[in-house]
N, C-alpha and C. Protein backbone atom coordinates (compact mmCIF):
# COMPACT_ATOMS: atom_id res chain seq x y z
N UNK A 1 -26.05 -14.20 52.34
CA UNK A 1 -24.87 -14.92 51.89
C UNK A 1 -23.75 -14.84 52.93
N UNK A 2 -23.61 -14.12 53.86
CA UNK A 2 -22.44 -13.27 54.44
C UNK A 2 -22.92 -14.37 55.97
N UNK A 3 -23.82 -14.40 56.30
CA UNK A 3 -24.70 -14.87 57.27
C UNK A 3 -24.29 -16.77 57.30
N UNK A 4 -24.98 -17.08 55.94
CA UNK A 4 -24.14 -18.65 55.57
C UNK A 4 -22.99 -18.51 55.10
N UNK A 5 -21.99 -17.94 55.05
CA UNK A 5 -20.53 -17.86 54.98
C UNK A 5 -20.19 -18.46 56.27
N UNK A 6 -20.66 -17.31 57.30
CA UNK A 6 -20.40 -17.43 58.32
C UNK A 6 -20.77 -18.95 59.47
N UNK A 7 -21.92 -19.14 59.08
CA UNK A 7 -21.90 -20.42 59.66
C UNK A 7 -21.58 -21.93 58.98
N UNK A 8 -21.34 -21.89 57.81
CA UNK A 8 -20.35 -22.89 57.02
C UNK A 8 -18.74 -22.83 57.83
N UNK A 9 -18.29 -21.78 58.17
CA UNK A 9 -17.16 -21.69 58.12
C UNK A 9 -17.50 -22.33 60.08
N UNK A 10 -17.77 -22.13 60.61
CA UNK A 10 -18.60 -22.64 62.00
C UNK A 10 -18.29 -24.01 62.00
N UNK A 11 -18.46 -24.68 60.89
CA UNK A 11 -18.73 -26.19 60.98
C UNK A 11 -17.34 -26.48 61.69
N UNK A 12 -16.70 -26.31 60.85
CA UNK A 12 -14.69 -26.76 61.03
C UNK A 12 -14.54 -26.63 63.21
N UNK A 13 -14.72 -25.48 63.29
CA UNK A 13 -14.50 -25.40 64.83
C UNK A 13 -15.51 -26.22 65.23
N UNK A 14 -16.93 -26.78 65.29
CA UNK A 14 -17.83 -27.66 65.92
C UNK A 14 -16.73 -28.81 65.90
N UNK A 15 -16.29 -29.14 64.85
CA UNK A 15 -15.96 -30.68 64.68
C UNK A 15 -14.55 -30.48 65.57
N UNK A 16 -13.70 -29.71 65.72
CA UNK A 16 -12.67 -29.22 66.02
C UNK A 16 -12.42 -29.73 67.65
N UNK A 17 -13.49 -29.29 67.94
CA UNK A 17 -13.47 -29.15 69.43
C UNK A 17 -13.12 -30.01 70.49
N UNK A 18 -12.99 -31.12 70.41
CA UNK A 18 -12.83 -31.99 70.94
C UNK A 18 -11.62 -32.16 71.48
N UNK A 19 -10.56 -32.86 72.26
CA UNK A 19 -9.17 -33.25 72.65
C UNK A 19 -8.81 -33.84 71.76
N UNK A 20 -9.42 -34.58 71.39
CA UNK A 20 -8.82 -35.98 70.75
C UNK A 20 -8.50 -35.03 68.89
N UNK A 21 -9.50 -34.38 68.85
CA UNK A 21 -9.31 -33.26 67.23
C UNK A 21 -7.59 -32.30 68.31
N UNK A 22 -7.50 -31.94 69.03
CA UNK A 22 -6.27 -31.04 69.21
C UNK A 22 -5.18 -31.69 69.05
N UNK A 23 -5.33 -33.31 69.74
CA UNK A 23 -4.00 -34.56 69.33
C UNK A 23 -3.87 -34.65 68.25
N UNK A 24 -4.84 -34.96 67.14
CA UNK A 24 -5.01 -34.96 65.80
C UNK A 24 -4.36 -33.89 65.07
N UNK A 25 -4.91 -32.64 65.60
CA UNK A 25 -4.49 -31.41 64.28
C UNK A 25 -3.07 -30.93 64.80
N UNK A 26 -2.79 -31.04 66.09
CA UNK A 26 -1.38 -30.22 66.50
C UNK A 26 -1.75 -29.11 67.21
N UNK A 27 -1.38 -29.07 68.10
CA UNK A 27 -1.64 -27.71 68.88
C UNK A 27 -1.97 -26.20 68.05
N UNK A 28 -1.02 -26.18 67.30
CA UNK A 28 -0.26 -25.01 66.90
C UNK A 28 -1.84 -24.77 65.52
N UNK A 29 -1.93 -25.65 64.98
CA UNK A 29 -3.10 -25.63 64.06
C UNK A 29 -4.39 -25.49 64.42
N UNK A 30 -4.66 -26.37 65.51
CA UNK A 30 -6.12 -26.13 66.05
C UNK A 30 -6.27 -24.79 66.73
N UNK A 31 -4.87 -24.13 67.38
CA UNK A 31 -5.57 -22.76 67.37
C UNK A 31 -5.24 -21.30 66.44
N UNK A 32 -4.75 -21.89 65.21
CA UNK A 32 -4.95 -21.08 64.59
C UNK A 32 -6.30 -21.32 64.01
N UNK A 33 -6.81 -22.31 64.27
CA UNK A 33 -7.94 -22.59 62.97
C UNK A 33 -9.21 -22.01 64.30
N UNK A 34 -9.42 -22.05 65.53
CA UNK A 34 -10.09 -21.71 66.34
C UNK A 34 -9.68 -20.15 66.16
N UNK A 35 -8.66 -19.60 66.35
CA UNK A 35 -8.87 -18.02 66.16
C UNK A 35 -9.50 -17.58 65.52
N UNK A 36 -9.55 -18.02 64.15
CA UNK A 36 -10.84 -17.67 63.35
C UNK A 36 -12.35 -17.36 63.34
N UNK A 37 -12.75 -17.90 64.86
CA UNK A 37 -13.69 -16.87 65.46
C UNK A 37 -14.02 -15.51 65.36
N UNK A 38 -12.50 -15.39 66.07
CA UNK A 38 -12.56 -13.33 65.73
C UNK A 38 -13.54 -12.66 64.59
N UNK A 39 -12.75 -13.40 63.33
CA UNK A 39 -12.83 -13.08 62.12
C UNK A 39 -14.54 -13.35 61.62
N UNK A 40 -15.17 -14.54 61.98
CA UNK A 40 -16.02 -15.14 61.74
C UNK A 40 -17.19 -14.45 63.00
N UNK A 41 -16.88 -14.12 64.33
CA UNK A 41 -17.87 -13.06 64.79
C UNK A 41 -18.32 -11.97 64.49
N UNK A 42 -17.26 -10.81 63.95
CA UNK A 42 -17.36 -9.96 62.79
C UNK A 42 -18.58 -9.87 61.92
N UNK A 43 -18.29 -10.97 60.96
CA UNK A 43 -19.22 -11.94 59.92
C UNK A 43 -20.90 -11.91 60.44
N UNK A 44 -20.35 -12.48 61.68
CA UNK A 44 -22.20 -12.64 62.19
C UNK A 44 -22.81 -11.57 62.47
N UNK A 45 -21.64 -10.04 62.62
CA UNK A 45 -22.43 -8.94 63.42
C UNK A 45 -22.90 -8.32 62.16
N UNK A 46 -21.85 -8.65 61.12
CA UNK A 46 -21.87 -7.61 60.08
C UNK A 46 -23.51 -7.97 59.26
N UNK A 47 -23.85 -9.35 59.44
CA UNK A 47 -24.52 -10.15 58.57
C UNK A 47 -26.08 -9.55 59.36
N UNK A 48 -26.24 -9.77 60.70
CA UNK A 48 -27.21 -9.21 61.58
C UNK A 48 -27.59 -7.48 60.84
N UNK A 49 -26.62 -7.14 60.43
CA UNK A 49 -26.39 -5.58 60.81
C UNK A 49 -27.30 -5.30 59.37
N UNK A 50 -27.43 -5.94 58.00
CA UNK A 50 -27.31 -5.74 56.83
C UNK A 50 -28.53 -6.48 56.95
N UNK A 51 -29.35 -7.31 58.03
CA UNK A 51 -30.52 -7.76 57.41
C UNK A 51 -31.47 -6.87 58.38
N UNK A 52 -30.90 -6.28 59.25
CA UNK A 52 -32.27 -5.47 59.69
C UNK A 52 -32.26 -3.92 58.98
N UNK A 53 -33.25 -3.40 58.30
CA UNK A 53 -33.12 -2.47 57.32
C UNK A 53 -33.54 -1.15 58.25
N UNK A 54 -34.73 -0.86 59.18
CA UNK A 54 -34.86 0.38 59.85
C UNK A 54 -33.66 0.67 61.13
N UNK A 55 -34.77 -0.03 61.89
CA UNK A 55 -33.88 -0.11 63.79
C UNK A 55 -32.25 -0.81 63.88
N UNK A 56 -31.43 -0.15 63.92
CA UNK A 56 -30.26 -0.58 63.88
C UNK A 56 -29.22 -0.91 65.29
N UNK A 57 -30.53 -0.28 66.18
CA UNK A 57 -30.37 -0.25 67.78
C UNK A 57 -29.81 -1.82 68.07
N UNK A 58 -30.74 -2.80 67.34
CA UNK A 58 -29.48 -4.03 68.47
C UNK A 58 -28.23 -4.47 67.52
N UNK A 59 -28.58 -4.37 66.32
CA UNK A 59 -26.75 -4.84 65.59
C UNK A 59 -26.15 -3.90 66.30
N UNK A 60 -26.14 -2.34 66.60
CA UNK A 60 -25.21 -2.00 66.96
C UNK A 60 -24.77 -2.12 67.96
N UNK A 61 -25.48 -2.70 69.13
CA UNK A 61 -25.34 -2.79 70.50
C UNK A 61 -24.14 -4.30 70.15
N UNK A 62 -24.73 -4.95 69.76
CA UNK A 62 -23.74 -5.94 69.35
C UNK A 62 -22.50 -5.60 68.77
N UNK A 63 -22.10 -4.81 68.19
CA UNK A 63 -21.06 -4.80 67.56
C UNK A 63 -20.43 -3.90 68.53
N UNK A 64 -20.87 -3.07 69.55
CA UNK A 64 -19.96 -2.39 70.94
C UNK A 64 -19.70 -3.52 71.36
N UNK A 65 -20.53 -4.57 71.52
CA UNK A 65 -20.53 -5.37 72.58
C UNK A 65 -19.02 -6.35 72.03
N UNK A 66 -18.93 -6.59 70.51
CA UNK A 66 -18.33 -7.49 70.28
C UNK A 66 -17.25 -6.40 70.12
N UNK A 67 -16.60 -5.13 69.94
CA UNK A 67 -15.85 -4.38 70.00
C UNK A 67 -15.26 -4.36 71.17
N UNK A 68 -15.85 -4.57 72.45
CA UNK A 68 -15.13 -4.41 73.87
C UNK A 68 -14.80 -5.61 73.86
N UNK A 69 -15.27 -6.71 73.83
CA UNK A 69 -14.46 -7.83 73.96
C UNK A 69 -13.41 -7.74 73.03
N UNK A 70 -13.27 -7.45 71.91
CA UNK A 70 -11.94 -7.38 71.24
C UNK A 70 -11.09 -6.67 71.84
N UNK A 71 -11.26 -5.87 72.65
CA UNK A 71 -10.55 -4.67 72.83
C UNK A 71 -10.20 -5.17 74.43
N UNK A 72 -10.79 -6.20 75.32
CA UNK A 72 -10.50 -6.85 76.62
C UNK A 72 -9.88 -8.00 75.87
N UNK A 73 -9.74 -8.35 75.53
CA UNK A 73 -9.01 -9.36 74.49
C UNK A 73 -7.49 -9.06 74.49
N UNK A 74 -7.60 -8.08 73.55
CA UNK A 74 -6.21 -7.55 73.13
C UNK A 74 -5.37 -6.63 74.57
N UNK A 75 -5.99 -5.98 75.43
CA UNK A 75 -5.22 -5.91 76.52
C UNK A 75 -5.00 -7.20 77.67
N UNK A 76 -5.97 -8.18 77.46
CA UNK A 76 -5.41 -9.10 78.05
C UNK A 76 -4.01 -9.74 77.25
N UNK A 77 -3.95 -10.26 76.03
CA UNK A 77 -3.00 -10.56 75.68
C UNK A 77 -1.66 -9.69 75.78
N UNK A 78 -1.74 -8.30 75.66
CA UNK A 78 -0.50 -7.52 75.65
C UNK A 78 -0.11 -7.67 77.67
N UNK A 79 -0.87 -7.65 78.06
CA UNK A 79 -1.00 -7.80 79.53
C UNK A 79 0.31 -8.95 80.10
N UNK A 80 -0.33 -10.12 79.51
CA UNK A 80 0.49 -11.23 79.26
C UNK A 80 1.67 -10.99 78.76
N UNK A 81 2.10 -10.65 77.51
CA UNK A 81 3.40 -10.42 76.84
C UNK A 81 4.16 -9.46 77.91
N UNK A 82 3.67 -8.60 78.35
CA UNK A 82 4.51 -7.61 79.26
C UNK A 82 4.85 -8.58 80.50
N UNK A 83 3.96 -9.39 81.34
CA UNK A 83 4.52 -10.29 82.32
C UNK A 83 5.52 -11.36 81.89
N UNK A 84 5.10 -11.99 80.30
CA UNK A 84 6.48 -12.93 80.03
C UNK A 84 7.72 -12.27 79.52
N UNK A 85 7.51 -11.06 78.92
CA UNK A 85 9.21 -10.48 78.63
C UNK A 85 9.70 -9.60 80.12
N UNK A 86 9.02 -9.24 81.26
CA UNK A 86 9.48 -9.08 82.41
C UNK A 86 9.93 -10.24 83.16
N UNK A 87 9.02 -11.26 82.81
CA UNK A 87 9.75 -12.83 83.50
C UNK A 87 10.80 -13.21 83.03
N UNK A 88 11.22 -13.07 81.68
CA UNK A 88 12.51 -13.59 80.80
C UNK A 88 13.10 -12.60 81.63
N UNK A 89 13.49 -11.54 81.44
CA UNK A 89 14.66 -10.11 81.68
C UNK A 89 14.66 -10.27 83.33
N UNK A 90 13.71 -11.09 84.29
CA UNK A 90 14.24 -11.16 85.71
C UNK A 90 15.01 -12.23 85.71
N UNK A 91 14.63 -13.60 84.78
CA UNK A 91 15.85 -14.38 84.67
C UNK A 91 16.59 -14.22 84.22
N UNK A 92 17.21 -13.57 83.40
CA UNK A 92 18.79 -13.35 82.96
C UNK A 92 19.55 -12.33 83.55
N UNK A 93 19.02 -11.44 84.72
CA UNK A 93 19.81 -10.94 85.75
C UNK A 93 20.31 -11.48 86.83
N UNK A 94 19.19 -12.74 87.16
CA UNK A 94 19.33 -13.32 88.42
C UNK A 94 20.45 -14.10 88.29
């Protein structure tokens, strides 16, 4: 169930994808509705994880795997925020 959750919810970003869907939905919407990946990769590891019943060796390799990318993710973004509030605070001295 967790497995077709997950790829029902898939459909929306397939159709999504396009330019002409980003003119359509608004910037600001199409990537909130694309972030939902995150949430929905989760889904697929968790769903992998719950149908193999002995060997648990590759869901879990997957779920490091999808753990470091979250985690290169989120220092890339803070990465970013630290270069744009150092870019703001060099312009308002200059």
């Amino acid at each position: 169930m967790l497995g077709f959750a997950a790829f029902v919810l898939l459909i929306p970003l397939a159709i999504t994808s396009t330019n002409k869907m980003v003119k359509r939905l608004g910037a600001r919407r199409w990537l909130w509705l694309h972030r939902s990946i995150y949430v929905l990769s989760a889904l697929a590891v968790a769903h992998f994880w719950w149908l193999v019943k002995k060997d648990i060796t590759e869901p879990f390799s997957f779920a490091v795997l999808l753990a470091a990318l979250f985690v290169i993710r989120l220092l890339y973004l803070l990465h970013q925020q630290r270069q744009a509030s150092s870019a703001s605070v060099g312009s308002q001295t200059a």
